[in-house]
PDB file of N, CA and C in Angstrom:
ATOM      1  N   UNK A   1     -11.612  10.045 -36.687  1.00  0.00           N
ATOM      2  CA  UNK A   1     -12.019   8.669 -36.535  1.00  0.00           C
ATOM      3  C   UNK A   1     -10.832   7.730 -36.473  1.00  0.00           C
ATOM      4  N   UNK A   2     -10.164   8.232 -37.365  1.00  0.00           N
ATOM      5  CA  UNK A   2      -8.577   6.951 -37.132  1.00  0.00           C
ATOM      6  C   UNK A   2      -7.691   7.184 -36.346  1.00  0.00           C
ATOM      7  N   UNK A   3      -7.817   8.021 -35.224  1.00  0.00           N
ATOM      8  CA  UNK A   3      -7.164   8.216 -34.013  1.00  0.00           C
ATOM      9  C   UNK A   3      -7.633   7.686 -32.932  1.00  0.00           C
ATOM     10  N   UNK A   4      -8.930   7.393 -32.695  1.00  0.00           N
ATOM     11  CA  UNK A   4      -9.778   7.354 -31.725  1.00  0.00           C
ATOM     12  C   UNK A   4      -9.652   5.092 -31.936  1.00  0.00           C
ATOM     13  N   UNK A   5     -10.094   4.667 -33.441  1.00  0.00           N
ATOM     14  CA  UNK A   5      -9.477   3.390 -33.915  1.00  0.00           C
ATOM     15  C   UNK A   5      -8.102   3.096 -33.122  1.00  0.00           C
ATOM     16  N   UNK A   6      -6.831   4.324 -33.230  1.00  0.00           N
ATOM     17  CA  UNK A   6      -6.130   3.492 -32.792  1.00  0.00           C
ATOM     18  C   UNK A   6      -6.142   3.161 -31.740  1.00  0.00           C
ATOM     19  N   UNK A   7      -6.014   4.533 -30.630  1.00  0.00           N
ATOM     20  CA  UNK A   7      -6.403   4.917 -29.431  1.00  0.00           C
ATOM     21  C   UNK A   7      -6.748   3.303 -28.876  1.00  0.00           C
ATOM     22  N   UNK A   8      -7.985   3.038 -29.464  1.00  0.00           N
ATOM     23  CA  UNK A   8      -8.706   1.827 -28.794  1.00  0.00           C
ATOM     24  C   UNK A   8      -7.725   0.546 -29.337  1.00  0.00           C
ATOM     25  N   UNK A   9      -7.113   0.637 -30.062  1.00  0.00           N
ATOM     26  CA  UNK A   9      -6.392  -1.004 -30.291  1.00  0.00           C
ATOM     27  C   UNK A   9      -4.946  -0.921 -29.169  1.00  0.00           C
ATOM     28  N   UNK A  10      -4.848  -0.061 -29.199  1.00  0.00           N
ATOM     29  CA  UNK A  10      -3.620   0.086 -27.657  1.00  0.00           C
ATOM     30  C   UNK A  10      -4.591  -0.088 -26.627  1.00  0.00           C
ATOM     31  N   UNK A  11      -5.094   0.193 -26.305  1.00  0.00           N
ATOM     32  CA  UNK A  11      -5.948  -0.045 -25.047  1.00  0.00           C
ATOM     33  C   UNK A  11      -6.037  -1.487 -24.879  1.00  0.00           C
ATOM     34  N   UNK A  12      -6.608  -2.130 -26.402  1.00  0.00           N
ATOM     35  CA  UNK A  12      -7.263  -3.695 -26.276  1.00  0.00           C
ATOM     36  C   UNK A  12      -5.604  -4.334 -26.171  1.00  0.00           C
ATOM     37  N   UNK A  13      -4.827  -3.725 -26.859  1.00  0.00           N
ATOM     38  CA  UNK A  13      -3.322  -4.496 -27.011  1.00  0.00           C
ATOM     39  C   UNK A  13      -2.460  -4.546 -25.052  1.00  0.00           C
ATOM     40  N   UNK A  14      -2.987  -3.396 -24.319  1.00  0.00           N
ATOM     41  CA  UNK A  14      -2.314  -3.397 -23.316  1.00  0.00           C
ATOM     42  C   UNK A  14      -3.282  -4.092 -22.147  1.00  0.00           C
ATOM     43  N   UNK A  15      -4.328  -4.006 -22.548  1.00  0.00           N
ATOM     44  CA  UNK A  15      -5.676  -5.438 -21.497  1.00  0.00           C
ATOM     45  C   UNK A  15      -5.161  -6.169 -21.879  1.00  0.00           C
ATOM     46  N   UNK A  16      -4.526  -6.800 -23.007  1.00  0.00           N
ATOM     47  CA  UNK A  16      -4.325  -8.402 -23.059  1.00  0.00           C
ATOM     48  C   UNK A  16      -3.053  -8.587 -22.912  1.00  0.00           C
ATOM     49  N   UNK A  17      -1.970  -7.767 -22.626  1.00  0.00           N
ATOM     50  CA  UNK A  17      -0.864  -8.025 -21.610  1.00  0.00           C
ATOM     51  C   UNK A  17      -1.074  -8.033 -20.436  1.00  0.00           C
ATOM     52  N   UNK A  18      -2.138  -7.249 -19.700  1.00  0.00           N
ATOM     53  CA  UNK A  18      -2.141  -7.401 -18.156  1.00  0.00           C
ATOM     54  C   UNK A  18      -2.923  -8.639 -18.422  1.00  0.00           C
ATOM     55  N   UNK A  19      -4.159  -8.851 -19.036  1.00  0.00           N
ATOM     56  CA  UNK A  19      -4.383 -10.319 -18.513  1.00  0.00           C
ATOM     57  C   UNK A  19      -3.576 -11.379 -18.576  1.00  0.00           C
ATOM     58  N   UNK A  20      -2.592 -11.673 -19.791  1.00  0.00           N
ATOM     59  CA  UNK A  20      -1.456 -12.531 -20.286  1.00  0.00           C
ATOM     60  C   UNK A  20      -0.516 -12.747 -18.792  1.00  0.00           C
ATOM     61  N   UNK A  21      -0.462 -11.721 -18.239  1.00  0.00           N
ATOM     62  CA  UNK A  21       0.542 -11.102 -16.892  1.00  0.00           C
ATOM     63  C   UNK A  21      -0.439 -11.787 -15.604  1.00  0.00           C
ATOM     64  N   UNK A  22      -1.535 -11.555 -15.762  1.00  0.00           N
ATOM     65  CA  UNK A  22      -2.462 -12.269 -14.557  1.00  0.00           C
ATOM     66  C   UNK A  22      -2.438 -13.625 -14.678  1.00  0.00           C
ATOM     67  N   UNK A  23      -2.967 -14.239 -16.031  1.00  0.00           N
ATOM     68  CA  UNK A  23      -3.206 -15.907 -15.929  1.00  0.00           C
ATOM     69  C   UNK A  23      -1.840 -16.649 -15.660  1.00  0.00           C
ATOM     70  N   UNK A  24      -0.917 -16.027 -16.061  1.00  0.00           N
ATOM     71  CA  UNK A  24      -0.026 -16.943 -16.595  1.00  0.00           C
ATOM     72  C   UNK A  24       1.239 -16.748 -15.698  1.00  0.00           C
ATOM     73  N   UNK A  25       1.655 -15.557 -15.541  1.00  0.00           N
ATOM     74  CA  UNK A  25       2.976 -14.788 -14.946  1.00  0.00           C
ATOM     75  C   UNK A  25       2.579 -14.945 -13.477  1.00  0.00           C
ATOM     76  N   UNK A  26       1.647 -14.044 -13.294  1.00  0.00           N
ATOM     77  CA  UNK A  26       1.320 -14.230 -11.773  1.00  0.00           C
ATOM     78  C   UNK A  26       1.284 -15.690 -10.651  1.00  0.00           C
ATOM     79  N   UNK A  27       0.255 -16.511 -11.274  1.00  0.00           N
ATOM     80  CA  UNK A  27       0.477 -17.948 -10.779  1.00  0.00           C
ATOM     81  C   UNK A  27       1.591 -18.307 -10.639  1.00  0.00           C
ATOM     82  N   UNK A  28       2.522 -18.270 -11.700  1.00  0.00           N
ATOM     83  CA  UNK A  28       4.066 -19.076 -11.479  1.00  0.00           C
ATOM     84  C   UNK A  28       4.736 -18.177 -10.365  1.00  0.00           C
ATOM     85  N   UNK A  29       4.463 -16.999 -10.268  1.00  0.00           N
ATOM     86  CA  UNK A  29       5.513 -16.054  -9.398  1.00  0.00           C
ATOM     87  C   UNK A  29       5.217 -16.240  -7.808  1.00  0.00           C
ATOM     88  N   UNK A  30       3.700 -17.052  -7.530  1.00  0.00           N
ATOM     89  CA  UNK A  30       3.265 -16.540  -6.602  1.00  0.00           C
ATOM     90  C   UNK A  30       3.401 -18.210  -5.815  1.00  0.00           C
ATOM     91  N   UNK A  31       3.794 -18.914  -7.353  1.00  0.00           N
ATOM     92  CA  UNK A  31       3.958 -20.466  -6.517  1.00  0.00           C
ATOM     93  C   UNK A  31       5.583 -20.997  -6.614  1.00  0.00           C
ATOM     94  N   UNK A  32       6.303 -20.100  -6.964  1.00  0.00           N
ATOM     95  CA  UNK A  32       7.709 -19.743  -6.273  1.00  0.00           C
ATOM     96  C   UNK A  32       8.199 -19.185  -5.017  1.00  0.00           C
ATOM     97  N   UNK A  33       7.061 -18.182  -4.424  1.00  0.00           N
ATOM     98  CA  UNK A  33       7.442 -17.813  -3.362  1.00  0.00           C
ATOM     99  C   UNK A  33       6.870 -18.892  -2.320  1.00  0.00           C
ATOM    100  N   UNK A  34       5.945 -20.062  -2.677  1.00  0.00           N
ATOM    101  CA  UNK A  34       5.092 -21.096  -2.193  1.00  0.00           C
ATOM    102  C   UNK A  34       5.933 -21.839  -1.308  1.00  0.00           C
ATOM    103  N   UNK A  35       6.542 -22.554  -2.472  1.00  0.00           N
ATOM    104  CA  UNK A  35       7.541 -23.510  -2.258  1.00  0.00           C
ATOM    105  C   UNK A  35       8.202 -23.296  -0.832  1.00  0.00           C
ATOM    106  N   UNK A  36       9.639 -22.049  -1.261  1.00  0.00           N
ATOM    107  CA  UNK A  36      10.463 -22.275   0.346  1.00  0.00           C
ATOM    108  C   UNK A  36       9.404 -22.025   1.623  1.00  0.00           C
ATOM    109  N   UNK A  37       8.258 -21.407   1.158  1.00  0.00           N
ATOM    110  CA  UNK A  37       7.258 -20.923   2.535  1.00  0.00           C
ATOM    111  C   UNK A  37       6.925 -22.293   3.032  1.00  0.00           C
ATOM    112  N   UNK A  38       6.246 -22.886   2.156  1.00  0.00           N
ATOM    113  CA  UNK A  38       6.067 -24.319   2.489  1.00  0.00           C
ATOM    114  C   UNK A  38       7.202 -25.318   3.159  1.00  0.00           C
ATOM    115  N   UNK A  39       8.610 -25.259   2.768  1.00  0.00           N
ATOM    116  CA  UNK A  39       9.469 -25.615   3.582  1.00  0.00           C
ATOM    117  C   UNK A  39       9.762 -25.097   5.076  1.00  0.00           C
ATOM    118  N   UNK A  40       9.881 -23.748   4.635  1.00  0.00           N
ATOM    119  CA  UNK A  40      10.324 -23.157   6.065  1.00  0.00           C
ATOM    120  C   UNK A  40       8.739 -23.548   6.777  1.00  0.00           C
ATOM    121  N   UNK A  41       7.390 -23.577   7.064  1.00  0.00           N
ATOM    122  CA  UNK A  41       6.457 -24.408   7.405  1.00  0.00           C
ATOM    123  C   UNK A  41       6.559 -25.776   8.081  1.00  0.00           C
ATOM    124  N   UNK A  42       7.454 -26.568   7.053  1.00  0.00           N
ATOM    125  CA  UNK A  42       7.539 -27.947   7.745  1.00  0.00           C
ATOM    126  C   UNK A  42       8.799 -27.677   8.422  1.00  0.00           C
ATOM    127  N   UNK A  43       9.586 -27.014   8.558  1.00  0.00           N
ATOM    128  CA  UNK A  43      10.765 -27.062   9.416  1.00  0.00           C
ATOM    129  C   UNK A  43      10.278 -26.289  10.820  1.00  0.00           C
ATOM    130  N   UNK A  44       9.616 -24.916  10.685  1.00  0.00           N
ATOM    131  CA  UNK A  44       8.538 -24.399  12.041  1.00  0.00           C
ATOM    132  C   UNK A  44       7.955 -25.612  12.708  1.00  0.00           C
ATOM    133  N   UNK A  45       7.248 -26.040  12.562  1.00  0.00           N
ATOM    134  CA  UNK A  45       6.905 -27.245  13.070  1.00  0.00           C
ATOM    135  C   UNK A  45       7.819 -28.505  13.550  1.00  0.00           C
ATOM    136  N   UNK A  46       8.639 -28.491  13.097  1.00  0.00           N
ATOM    137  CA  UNK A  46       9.712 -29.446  12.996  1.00  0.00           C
ATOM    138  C   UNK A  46       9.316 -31.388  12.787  1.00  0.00           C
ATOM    139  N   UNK A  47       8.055 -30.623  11.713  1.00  0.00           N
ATOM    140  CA  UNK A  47       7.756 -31.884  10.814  1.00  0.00           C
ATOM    141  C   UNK A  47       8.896 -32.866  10.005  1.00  0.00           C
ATOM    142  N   UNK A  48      10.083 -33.365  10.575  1.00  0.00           N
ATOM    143  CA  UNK A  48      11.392 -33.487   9.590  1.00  0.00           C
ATOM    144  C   UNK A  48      11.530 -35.018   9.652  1.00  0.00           C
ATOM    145  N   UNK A  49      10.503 -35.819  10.285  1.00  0.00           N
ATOM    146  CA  UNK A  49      10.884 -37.241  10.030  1.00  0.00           C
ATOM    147  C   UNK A  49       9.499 -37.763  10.565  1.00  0.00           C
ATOM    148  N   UNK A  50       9.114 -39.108  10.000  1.00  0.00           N
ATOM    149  CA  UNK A  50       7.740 -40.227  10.361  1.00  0.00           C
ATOM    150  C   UNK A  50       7.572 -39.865  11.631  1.00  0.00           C
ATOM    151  N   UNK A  51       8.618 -40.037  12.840  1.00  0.00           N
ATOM    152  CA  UNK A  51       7.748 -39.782  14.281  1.00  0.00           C
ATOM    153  C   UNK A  51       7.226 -38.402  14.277  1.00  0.00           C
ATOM    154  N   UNK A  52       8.104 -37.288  13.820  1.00  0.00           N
ATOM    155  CA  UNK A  52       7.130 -35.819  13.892  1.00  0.00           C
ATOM    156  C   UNK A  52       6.251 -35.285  12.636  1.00  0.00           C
ATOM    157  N   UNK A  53       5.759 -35.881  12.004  1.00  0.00           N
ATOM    158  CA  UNK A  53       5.023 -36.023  11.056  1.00  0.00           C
ATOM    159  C   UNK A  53       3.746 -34.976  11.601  1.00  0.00           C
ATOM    160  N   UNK A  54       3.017 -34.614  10.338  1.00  0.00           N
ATOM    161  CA  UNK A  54       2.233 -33.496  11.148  1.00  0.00           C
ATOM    162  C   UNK A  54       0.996 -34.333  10.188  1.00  0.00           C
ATOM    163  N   UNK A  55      -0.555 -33.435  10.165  1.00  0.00           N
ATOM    164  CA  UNK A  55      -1.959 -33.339   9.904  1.00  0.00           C
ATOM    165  C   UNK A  55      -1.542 -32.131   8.807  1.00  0.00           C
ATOM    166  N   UNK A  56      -2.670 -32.416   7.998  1.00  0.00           N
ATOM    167  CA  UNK A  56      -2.403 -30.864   6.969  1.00  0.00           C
ATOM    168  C   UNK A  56      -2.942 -30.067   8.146  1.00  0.00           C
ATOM    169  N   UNK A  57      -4.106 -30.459   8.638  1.00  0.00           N
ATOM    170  CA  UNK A  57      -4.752 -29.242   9.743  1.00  0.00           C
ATOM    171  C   UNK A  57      -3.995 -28.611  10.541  1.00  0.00           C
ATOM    172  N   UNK A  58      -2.797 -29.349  11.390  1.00  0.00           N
ATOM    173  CA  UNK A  58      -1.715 -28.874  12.058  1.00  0.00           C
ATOM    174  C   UNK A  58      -1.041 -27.733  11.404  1.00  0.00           C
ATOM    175  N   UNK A  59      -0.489 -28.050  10.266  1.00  0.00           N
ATOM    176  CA  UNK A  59       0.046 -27.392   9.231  1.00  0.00           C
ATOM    177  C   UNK A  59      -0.374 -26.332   9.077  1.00  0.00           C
ATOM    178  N   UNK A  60      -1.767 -26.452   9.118  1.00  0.00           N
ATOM    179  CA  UNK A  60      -2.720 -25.133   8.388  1.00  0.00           C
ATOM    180  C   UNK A  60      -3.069 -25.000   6.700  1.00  0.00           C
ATOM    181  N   UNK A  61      -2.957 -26.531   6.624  1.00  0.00           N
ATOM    182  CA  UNK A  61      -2.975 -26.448   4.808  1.00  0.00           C
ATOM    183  C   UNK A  61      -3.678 -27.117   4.057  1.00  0.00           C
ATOM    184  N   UNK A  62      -5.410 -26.951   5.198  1.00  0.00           N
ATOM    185  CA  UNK A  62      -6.507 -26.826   4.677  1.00  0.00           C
ATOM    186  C   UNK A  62      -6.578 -26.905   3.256  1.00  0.00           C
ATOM    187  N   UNK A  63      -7.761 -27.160   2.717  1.00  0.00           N
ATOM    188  CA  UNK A  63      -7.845 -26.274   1.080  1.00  0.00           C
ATOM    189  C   UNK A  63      -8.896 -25.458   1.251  1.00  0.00           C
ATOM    190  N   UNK A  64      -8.930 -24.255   0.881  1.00  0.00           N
ATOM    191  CA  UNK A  64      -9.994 -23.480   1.184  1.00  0.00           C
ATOM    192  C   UNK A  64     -11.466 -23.495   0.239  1.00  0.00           C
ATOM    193  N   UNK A  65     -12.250 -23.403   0.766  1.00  0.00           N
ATOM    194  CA  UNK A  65     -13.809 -23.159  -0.022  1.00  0.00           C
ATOM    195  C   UNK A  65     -13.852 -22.285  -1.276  1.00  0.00           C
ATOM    196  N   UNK A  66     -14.613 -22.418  -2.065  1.00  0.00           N
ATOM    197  CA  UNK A  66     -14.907 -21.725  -3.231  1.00  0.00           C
ATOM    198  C   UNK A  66     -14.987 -19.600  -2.591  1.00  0.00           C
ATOM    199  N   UNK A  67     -15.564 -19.896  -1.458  1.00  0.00           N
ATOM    200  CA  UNK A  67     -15.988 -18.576  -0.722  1.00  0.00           C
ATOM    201  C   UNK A  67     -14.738 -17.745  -0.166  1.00  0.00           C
ATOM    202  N   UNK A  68     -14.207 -18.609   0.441  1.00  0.00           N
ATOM    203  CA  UNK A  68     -12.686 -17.928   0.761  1.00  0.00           C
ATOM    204  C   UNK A  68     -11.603 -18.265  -0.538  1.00  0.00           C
ATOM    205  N   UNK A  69     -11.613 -18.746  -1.409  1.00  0.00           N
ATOM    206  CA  UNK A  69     -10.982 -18.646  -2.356  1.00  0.00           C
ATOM    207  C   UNK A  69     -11.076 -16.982  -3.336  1.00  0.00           C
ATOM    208  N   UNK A  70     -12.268 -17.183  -2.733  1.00  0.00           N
ATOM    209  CA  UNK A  70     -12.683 -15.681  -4.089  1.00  0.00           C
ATOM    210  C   UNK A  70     -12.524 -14.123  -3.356  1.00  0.00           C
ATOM    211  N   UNK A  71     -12.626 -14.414  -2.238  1.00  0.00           N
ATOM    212  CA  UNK A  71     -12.678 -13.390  -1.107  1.00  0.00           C
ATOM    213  C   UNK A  71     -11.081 -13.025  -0.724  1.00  0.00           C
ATOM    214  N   UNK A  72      -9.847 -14.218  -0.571  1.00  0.00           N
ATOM    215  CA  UNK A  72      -8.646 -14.052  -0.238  1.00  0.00           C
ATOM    216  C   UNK A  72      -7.793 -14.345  -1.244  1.00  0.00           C
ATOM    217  N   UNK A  73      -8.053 -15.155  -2.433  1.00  0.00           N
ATOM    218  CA  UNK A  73      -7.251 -15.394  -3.624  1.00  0.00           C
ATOM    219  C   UNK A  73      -6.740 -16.786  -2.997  1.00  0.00           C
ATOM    220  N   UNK A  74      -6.001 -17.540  -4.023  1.00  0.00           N
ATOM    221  CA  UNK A  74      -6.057 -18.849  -4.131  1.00  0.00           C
ATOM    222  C   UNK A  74      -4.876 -19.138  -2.867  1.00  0.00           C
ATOM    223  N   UNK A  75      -4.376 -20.090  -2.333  1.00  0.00           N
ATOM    224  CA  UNK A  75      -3.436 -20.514  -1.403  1.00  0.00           C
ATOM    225  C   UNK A  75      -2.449 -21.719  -1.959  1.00  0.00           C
ATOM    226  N   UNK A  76      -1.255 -21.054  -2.864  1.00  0.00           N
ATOM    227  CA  UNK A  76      -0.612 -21.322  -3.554  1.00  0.00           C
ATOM    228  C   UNK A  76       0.109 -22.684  -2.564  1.00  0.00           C
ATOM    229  N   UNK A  77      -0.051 -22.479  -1.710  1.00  0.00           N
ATOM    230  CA  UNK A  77       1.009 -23.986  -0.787  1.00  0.00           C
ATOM    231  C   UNK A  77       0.726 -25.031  -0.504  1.00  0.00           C
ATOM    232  N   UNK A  78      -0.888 -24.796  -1.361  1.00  0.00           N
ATOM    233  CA  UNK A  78      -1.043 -26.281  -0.984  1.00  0.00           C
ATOM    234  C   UNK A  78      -0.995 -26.729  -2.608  1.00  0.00           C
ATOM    235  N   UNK A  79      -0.838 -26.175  -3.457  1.00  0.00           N
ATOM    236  CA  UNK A  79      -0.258 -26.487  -5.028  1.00  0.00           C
ATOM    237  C   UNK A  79       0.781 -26.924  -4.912  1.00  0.00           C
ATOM    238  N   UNK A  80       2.204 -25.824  -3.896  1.00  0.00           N
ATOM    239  CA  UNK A  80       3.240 -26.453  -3.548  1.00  0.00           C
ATOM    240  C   UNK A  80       3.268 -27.499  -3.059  1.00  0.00           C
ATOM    241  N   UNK A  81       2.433 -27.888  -2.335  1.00  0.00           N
ATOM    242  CA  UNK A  81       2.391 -28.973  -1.470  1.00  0.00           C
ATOM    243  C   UNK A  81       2.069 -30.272  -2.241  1.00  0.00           C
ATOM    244  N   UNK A  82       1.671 -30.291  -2.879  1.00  0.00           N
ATOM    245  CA  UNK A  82       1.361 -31.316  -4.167  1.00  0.00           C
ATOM    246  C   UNK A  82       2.751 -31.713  -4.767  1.00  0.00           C
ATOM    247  N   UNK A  83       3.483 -30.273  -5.506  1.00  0.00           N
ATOM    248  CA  UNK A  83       4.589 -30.550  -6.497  1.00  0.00           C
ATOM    249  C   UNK A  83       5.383 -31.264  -5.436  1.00  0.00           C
ATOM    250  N   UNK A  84       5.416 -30.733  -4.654  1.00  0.00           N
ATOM    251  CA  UNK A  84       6.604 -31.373  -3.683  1.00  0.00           C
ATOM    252  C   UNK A  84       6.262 -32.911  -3.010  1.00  0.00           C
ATOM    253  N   UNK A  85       4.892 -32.824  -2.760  1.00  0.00           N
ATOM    254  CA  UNK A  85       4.895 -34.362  -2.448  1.00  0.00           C
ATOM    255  C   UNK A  85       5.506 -35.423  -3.789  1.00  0.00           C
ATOM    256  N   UNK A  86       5.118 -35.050  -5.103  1.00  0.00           N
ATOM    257  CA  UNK A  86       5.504 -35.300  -6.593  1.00  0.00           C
ATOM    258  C   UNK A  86       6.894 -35.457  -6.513  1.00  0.00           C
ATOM    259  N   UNK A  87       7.550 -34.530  -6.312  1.00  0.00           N
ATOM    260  CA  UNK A  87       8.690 -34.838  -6.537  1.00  0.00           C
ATOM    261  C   UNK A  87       9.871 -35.547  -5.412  1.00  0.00           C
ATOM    262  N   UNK A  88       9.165 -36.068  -3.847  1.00  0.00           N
ATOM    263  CA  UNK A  88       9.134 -36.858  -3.322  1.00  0.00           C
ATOM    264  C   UNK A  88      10.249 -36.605  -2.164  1.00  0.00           C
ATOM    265  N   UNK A  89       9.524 -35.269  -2.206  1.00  0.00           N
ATOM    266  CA  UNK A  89      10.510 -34.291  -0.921  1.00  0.00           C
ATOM    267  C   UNK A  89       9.202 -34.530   0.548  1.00  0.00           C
ATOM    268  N   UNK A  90       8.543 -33.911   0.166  1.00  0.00           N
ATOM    269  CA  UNK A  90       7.539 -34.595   1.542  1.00  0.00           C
ATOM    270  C   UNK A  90       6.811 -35.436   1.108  1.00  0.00           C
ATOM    271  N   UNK A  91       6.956 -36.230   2.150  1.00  0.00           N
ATOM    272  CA  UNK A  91       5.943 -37.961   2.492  1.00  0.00           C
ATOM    273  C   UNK A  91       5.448 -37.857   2.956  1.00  0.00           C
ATOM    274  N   UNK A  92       4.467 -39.095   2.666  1.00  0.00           N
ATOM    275  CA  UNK A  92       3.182 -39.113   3.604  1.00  0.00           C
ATOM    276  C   UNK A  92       3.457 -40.572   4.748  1.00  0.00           C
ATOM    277  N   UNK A  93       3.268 -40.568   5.756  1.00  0.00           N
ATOM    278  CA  UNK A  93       3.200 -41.596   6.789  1.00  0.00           C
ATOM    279  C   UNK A  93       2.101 -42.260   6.771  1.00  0.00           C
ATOM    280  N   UNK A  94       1.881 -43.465   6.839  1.00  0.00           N
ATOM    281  CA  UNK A  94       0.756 -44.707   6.984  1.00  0.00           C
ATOM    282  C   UNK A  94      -0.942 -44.502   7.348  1.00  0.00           C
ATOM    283  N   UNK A  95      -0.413 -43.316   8.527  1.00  0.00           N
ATOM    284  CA  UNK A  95      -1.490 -42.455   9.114  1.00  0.00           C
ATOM    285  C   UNK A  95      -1.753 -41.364   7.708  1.00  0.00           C
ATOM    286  N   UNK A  96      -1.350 -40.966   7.216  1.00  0.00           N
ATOM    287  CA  UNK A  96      -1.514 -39.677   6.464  1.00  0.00           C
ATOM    288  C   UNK A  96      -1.092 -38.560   6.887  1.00  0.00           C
ATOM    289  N   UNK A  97      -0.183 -38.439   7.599  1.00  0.00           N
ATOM    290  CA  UNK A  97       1.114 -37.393   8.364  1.00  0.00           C
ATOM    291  C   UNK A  97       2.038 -36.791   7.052  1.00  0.00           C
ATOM    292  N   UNK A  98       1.942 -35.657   7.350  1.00  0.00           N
ATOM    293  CA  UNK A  98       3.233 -35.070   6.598  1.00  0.00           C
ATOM    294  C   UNK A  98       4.715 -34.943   7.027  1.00  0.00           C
ATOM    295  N   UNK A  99       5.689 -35.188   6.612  1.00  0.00           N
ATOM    296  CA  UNK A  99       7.098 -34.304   6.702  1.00  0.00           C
ATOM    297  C   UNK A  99       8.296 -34.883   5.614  1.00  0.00           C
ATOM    298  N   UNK A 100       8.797 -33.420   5.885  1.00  0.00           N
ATOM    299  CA  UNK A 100       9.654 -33.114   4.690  1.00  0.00           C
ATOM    300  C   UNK A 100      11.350 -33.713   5.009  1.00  0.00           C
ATOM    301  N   UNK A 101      11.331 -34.245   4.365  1.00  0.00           N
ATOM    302  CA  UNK A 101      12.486 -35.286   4.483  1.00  0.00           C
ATOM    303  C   UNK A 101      13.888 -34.390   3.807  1.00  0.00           C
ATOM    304  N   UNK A 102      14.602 -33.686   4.654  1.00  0.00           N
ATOM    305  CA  UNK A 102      15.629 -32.788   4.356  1.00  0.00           C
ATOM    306  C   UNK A 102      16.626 -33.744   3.547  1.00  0.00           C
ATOM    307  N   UNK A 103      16.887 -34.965   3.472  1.00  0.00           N
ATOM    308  CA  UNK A 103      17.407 -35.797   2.385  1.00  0.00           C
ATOM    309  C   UNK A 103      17.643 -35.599   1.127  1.00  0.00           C
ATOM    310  N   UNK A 104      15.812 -35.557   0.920  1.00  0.00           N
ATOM    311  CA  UNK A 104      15.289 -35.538  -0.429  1.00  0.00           C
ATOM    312  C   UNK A 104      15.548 -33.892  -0.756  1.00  0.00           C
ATOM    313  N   UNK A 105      14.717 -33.087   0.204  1.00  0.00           N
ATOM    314  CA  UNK A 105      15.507 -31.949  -0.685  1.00  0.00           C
ATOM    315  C   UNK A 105      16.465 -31.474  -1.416  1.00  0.00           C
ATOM    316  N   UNK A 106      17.579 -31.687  -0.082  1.00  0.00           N
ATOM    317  CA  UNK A 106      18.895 -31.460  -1.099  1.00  0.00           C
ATOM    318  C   UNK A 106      19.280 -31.886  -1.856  1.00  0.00           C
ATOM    319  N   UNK A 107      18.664 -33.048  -2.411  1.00  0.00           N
ATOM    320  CA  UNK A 107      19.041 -34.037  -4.065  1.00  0.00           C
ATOM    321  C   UNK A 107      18.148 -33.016  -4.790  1.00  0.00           C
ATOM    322  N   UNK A 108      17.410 -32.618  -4.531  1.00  0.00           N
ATOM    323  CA  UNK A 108      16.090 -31.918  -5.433  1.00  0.00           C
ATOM    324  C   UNK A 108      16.697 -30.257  -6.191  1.00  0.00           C
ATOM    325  N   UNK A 109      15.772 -29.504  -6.891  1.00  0.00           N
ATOM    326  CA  UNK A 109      16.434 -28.754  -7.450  1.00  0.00           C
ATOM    327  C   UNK A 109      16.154 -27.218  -6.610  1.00  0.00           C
ATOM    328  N   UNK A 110      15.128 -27.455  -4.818  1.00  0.00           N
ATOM    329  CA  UNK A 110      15.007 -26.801  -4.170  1.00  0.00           C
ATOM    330  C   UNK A 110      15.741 -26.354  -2.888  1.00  0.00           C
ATOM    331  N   UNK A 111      16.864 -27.307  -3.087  1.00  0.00           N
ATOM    332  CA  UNK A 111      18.098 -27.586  -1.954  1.00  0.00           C
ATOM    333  C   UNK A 111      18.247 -25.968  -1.178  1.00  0.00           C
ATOM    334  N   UNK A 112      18.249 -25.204  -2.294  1.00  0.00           N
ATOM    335  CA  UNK A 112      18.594 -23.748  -1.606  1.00  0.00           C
ATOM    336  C   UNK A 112      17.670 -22.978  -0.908  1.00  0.00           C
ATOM    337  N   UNK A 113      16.239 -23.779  -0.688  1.00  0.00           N
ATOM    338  CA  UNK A 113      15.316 -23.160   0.328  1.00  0.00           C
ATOM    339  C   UNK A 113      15.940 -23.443   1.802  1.00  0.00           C
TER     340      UNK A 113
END
């Protein structure tokens, strides 16, 4: 009986590192690789100033439905796309246009994307 006890508390001890590893680890890892994708994005486009300003739709940076969220997993770039509007690397134009103002980056702490 007290083998089988422990048996099961390693089991419960190593589920709650992979989940610890899912909620928490995973998100941050997956909205690091976000970021430069999201740059190299507005530079593909050559979204880089108010006249070439893009649509998120152009972009492709939709937000997806509850349905394709659960079916493809979440779409970390447009989270990026938030921090970075935040920290005031891409603007928004009058219209509601995006682009990423290579300025601001390189003051920023993402210069090396």
């Amino acid at each position: 009986m007290q083998a089988t006890s422990t048996g099961d508390t390693i089991i419960l001890i190593l589920l709650l590192i992979v989940l610890l590893f899912i909620l928490f680890v995973l998100p941050q890892w997956s909205l690091r690789r976000a970021i430069p994708a999201l740059i190299q994005l507005f530079r593909q486009h050559k979204a880089l100033s108010p006249k070439d300003a893009k649509t998120v739709d152009e972009l492709g940076l939709k937000r997806r439905g509850l349905a394709q969220t659960i079916l493809r997993g979440q779409d970390y770039r447009v989270t990026a796309l938030q921090i970075l509007r935040n920290a005031n690397i891409i603007h928004t134009t009058d219209d509601g246009r995006l682009y990423l103002s290579e300025e601001d980056l390189q003051q920023s702490r993402w210069r090396n994307c």
